[in-house]
Protein backbone atom coordinates (compact mmCIF):
# COMPACT_ATOMS: atom_id res chain seq x y z
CA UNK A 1 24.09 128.07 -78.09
CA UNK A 2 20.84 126.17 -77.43
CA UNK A 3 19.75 126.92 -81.49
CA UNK A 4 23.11 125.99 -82.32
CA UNK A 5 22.97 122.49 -80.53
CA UNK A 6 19.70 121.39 -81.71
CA UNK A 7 20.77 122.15 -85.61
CA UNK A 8 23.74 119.86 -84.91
CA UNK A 9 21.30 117.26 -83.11
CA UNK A 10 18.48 117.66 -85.96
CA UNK A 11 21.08 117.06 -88.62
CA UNK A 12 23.41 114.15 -87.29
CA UNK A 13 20.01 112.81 -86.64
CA UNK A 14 19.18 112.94 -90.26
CA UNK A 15 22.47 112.05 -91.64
CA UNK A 16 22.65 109.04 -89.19
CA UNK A 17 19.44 107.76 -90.13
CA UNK A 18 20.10 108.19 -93.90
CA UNK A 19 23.82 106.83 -94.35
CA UNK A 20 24.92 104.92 -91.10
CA UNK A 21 28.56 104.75 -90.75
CA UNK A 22 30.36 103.31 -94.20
CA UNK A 23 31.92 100.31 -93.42
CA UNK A 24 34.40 101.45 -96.19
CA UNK A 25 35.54 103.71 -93.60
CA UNK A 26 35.08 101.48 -90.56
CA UNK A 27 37.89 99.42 -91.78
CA UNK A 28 40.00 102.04 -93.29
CA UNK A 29 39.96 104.51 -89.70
CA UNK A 30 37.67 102.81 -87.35
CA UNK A 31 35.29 104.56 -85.33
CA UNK A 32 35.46 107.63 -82.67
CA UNK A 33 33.82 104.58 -80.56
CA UNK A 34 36.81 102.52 -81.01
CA UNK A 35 38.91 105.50 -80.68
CA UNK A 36 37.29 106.11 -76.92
CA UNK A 37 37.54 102.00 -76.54
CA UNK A 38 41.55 102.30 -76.82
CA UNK A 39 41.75 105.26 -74.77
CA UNK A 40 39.99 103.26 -71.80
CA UNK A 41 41.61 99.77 -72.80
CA UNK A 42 45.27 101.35 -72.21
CA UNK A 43 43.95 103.31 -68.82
CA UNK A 44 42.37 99.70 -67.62
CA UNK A 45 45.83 98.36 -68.41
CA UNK A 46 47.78 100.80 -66.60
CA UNK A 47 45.70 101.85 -63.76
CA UNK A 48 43.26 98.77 -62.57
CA UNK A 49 45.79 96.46 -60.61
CA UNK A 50 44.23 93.37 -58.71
CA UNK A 51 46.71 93.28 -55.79
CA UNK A 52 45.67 97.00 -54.84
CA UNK A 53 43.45 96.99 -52.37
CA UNK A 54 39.66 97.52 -53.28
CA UNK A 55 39.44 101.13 -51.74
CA UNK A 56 42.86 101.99 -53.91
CA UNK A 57 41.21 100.70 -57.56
CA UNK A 58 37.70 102.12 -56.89
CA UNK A 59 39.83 105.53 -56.01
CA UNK A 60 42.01 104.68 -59.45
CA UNK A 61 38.82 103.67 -61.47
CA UNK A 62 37.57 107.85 -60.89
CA UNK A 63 40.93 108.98 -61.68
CA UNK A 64 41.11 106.71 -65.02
CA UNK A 65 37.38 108.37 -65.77
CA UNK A 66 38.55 111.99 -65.31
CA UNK A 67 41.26 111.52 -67.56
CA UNK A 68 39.28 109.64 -70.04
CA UNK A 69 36.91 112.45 -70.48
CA UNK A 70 39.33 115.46 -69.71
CA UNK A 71 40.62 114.17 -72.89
CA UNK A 72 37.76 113.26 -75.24
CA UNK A 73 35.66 116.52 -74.13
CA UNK A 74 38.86 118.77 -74.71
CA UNK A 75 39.33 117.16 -77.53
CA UNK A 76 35.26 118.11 -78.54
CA UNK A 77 35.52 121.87 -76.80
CA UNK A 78 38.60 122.70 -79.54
CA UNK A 79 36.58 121.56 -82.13
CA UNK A 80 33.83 123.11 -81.47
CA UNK A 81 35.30 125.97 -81.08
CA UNK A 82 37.73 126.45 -83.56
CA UNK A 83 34.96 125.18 -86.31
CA UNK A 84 32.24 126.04 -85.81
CA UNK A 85 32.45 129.48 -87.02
CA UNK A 86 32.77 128.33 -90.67
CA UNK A 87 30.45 126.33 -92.89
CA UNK A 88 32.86 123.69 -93.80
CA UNK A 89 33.93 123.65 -90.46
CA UNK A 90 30.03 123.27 -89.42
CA UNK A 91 29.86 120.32 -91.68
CA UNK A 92 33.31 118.61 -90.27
CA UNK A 93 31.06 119.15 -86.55
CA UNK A 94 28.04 117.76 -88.12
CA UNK A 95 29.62 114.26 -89.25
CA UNK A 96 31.73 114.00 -86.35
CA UNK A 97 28.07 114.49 -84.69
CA UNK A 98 26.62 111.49 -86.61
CA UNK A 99 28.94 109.08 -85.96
CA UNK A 100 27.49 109.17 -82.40
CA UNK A 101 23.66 107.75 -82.39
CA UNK A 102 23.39 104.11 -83.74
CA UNK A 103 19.70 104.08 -85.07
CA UNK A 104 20.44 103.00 -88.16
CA UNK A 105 23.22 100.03 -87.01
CA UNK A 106 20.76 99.15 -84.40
CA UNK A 107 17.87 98.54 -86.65
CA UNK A 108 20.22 96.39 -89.40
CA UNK A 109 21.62 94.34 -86.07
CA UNK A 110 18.02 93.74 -84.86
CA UNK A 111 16.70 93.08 -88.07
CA UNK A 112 19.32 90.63 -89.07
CA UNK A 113 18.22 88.56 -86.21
CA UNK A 114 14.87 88.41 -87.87
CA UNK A 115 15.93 87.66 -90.75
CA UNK A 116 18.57 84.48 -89.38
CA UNK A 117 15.62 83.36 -87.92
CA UNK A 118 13.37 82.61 -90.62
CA UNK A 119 16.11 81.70 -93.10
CA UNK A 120 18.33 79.36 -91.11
CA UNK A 121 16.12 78.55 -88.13
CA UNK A 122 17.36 78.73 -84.18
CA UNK A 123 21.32 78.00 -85.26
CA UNK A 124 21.35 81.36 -87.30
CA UNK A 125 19.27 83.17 -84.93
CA UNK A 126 21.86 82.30 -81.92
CA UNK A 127 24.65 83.48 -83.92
CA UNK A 128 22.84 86.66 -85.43
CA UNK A 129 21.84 87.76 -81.42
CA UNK A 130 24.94 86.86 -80.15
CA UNK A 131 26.17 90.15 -82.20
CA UNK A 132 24.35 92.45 -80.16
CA UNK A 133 23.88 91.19 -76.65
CA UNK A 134 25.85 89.79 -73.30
CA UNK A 135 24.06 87.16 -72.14
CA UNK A 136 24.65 83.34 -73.19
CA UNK A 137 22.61 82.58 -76.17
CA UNK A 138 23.84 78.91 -76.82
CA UNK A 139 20.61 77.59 -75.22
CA UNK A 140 18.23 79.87 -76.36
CA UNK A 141 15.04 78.71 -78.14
CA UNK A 142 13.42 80.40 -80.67
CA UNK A 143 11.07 82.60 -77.97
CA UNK A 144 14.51 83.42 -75.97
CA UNK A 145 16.23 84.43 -79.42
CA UNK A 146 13.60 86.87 -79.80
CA UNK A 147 13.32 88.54 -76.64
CA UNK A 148 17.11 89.19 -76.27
CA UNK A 149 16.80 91.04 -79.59
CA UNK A 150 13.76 92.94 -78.73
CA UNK A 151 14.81 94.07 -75.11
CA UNK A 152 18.82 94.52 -76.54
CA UNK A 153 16.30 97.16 -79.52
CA UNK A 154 14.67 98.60 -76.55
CA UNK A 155 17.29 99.54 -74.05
CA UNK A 156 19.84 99.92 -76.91
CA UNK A 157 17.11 102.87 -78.19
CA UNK A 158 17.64 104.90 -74.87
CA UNK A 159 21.57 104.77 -74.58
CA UNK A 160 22.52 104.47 -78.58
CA UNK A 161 20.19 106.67 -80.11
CA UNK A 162 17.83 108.92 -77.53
CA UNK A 163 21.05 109.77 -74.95
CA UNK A 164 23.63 110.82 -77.67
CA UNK A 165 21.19 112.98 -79.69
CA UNK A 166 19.87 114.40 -75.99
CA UNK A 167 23.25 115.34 -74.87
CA UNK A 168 24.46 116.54 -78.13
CA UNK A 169 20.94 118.92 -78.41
CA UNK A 170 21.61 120.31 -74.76
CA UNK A 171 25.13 120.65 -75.42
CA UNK A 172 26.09 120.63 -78.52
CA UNK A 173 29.76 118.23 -80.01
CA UNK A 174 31.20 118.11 -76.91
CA UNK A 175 27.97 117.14 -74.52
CA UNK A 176 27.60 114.17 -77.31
CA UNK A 177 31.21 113.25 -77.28
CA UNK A 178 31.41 113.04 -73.60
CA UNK A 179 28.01 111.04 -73.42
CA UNK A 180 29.82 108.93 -75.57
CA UNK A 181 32.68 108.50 -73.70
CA UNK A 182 30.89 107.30 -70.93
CA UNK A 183 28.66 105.20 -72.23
CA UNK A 184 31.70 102.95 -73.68
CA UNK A 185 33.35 102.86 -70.46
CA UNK A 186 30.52 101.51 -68.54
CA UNK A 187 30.08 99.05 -71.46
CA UNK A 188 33.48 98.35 -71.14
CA UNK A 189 34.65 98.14 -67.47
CA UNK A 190 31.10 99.06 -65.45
CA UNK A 191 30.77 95.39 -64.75
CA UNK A 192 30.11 93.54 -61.10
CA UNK A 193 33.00 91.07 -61.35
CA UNK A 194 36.17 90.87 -59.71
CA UNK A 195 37.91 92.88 -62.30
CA UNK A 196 36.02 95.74 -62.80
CA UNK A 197 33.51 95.89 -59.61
CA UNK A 198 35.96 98.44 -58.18
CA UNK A 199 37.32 100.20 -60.83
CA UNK A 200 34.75 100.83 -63.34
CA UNK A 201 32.49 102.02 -60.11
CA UNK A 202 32.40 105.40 -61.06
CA UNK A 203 31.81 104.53 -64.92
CA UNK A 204 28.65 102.81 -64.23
CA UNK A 205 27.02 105.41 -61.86
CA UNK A 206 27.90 107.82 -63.88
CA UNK A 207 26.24 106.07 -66.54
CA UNK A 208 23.63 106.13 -64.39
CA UNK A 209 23.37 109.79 -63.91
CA UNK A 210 23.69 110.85 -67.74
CA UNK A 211 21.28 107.84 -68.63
CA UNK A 212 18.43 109.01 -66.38
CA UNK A 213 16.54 111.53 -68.41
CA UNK A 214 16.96 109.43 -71.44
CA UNK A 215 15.45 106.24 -70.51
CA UNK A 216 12.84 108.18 -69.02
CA UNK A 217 11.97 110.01 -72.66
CA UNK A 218 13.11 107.20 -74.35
CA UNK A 219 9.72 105.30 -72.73
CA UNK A 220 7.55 108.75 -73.41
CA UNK A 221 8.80 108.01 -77.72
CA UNK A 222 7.76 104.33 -77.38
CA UNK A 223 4.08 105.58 -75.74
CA UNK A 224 3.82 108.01 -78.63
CA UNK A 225 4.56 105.54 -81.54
CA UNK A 226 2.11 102.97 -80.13
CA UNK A 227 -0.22 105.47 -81.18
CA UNK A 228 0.88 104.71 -84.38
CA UNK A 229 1.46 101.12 -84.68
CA UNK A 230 -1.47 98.31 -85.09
CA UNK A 231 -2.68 96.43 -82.58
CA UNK A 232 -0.25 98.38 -80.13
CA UNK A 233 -2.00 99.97 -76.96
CA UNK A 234 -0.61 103.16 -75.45
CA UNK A 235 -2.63 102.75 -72.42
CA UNK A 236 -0.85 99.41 -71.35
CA UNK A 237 2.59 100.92 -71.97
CA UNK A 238 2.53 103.74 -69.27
CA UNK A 239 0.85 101.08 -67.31
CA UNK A 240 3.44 98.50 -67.57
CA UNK A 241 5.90 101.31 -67.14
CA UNK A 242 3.96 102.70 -64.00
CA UNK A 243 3.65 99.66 -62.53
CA UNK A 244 7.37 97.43 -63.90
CA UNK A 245 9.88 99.95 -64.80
CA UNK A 246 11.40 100.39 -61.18
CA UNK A 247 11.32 97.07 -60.57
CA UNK A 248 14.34 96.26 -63.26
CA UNK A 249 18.14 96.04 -61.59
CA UNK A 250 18.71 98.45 -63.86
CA UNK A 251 17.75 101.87 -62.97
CA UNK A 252 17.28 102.75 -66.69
CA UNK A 253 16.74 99.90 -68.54
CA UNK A 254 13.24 98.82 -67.48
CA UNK A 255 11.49 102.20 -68.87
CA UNK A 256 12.02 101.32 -72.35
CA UNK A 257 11.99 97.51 -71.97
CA UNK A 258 8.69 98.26 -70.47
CA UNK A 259 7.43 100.72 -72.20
CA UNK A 260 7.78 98.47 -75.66
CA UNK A 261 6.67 95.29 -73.88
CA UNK A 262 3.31 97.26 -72.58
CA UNK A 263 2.36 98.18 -75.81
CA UNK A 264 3.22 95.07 -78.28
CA UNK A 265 1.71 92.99 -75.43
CA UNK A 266 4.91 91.20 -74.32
CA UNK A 267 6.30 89.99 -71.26
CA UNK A 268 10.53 90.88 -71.23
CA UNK A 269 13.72 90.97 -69.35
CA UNK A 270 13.20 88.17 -66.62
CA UNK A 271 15.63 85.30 -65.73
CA UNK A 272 18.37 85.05 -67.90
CA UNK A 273 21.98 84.02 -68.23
CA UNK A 274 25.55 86.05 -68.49
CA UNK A 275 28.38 83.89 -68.86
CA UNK A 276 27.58 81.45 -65.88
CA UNK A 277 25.73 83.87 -64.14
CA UNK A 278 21.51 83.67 -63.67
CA UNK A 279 19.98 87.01 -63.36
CA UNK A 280 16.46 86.24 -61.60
CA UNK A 281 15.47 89.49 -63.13
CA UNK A 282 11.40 90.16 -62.62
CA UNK A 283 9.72 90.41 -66.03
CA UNK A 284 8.57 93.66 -67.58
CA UNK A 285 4.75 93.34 -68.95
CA UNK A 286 2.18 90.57 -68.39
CA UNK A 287 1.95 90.05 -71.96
CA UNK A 288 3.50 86.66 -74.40
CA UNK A 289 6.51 84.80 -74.07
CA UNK A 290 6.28 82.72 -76.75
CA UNK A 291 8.31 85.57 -79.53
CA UNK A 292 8.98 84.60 -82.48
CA UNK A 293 11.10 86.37 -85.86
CA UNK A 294 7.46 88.61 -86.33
CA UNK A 295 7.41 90.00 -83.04
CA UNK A 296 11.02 90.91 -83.25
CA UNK A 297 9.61 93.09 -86.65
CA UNK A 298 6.78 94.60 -84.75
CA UNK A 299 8.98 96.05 -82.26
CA UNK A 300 11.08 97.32 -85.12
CA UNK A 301 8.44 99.36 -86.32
CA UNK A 302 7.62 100.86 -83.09
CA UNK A 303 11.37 101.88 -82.92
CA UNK A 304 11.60 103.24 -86.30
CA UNK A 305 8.13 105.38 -85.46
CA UNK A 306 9.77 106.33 -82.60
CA UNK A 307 12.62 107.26 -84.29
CA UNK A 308 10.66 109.72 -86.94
CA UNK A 309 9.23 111.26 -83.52
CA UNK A 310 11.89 111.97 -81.65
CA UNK A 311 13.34 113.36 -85.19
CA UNK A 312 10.39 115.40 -85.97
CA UNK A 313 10.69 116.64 -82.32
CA UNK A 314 14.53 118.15 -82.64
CA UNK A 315 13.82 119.50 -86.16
CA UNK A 316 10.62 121.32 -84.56
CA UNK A 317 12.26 122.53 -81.88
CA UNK A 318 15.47 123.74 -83.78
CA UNK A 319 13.48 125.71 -86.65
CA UNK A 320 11.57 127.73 -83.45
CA UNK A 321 14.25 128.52 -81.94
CA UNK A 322 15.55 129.83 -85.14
CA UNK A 323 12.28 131.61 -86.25
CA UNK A 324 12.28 133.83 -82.72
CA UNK A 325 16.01 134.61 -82.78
């Protein structure tokens, strides 16, 4: 089973990084992530009712969780089951599988925020980073353009790329799947507003949970690939990690944020805006503010090193586990 999982997590790893997700197909079916996203937009709609009392929806918002992944991971288990058994069947888990990481759309969405920002100047960069993050960008300056992109690459690495390929190597389609599934709820309705502080409760510490180990290895790939990187130190990343990571309001997101702002020598996170909402968030490293559009590339090529590791890593550990069956 364990042999099994990490051939499925070595080659939707592969096939991820290599093709992406067509967006020939994208239009034509969508995505299982949109799939999930319906699933939890019609439970939202029938279940989370602001006139129930507060104790009702939080009780609702596990109830709407269960069924979302009762259905998605029975949905996985039958496939997994019923296909994997045949080599075509293999390959239908295996592409399901690598429509679940999002190293390769990460890296394009990052990048193109880079790019906006030396071709059409602050105006461009707004609009490209306003693709990939929640907090108001309308007032950002060049510096603020490029740390939303480089801390949205760095957390973004733990719970879109590191988690699903974790899950999916412990577990196989359906530990993926329902990593998945959670994942898109919290995105969805694990927010601290009136709306959703109740009912998407359970979503967000359950994102939590699943999101624990990975944020935590997620900051052990970024140490490695400073090794690999110029002018990056390893020694200040588990450093600023040691010392920053546990200060974050997030109990995952300041490993990675701090793990990539140690070694590139930058200082992240810190106050910021959602919607009309400051977050007087403490800032991970000691490093630069002052970002700019070549920063934002440096951290890309600690991701994509990081990337080849954790890769090399799974495809290691799969072919060993082969060699002593």
């Amino acid at each position: 089973m364990v042999t099994g999982s990490l051939f499925i997590a070595a080659t939707q790893l592969l096939l991820e990084g290599l093709l992406g997700y067509p967006q020939a197909l994208f239009r034509t079916i969508g995505h299982p992530v949109t799939w999930i996203g319906g699933l939890i937009a019609r439970l939202d709609r029938s279940l989370n009712h602001q006139d129930w009392p507060f104790f009702v929806r939080r009780l609702t918002g596990v109830f709407a969780l269960l069924i979302l992944l009762a259905i998605t991971g029975g949905i996985a288990v039958a496939l997994d089951r019923g296909l994997g058994h045949y080599a075509l069947g293999l390959l239908t888990i295996i592409i399901l599988a690598a429509t679940l990481p999002a190293q390769r759309s990460l890296d394009e969405h990052v990048r193109a925020v880079a790019d906006a920002l030396e071709k059409d100047g602050v105006e461009g960069g707004r609009k490209a980073v306003s693709m990939i993050v929640g907090r108001k960008t309308d007032t950002l300056d060049e510096a603020g353009i490029s740390r939303a992109a480089i801390e949205s690459l760095a957390e973004n690495f733990s719970d879109g790329v590191v988690a699903p390929i974790f899950w999916t190597a412990c577990f196989g389609l359906p530990g993926g799947v329902l990593y998945k599934a959670i994942n898109t709820a919290d995105s969805m309705i694990g927010h601290k507003n009136e709306k959703y502080h109740a009912f998407g409760w359970a979503a967000a510490r359950l994102d939590d949970l699943v999101n624990l180990p990975c944020s935590r290895l997620s900051a052990v790939l970024f140490v490695l690939a400073s090794l690999f990187v110029r002018d990056a130190s390893p020694f200040k990343s588990v450093a600023t990690v040691w010392r920053d990571a546990g200060k974050h309001r997030s109990p995952n997101a300041g490993w990675p944020e701090a793990a990539m702002a140690g070694a590139l020598g930058f200082a992240l996170a810190g106050p910021r805006v959602y919607g009309e909402t400051m977050v007087d968030d403490v800032y991970m490293g000691d490093g630069r503010r002052d970002l700019s559009a070549l920063d934002i590339r440096r951290a890309l090529r600690l991701y994509r090193i990081a990337c080849i590791i954790q890769g090399a890593v799974i495809i290691a550990l799969a072919f060993t586990l082969t060699a002593q069956a």
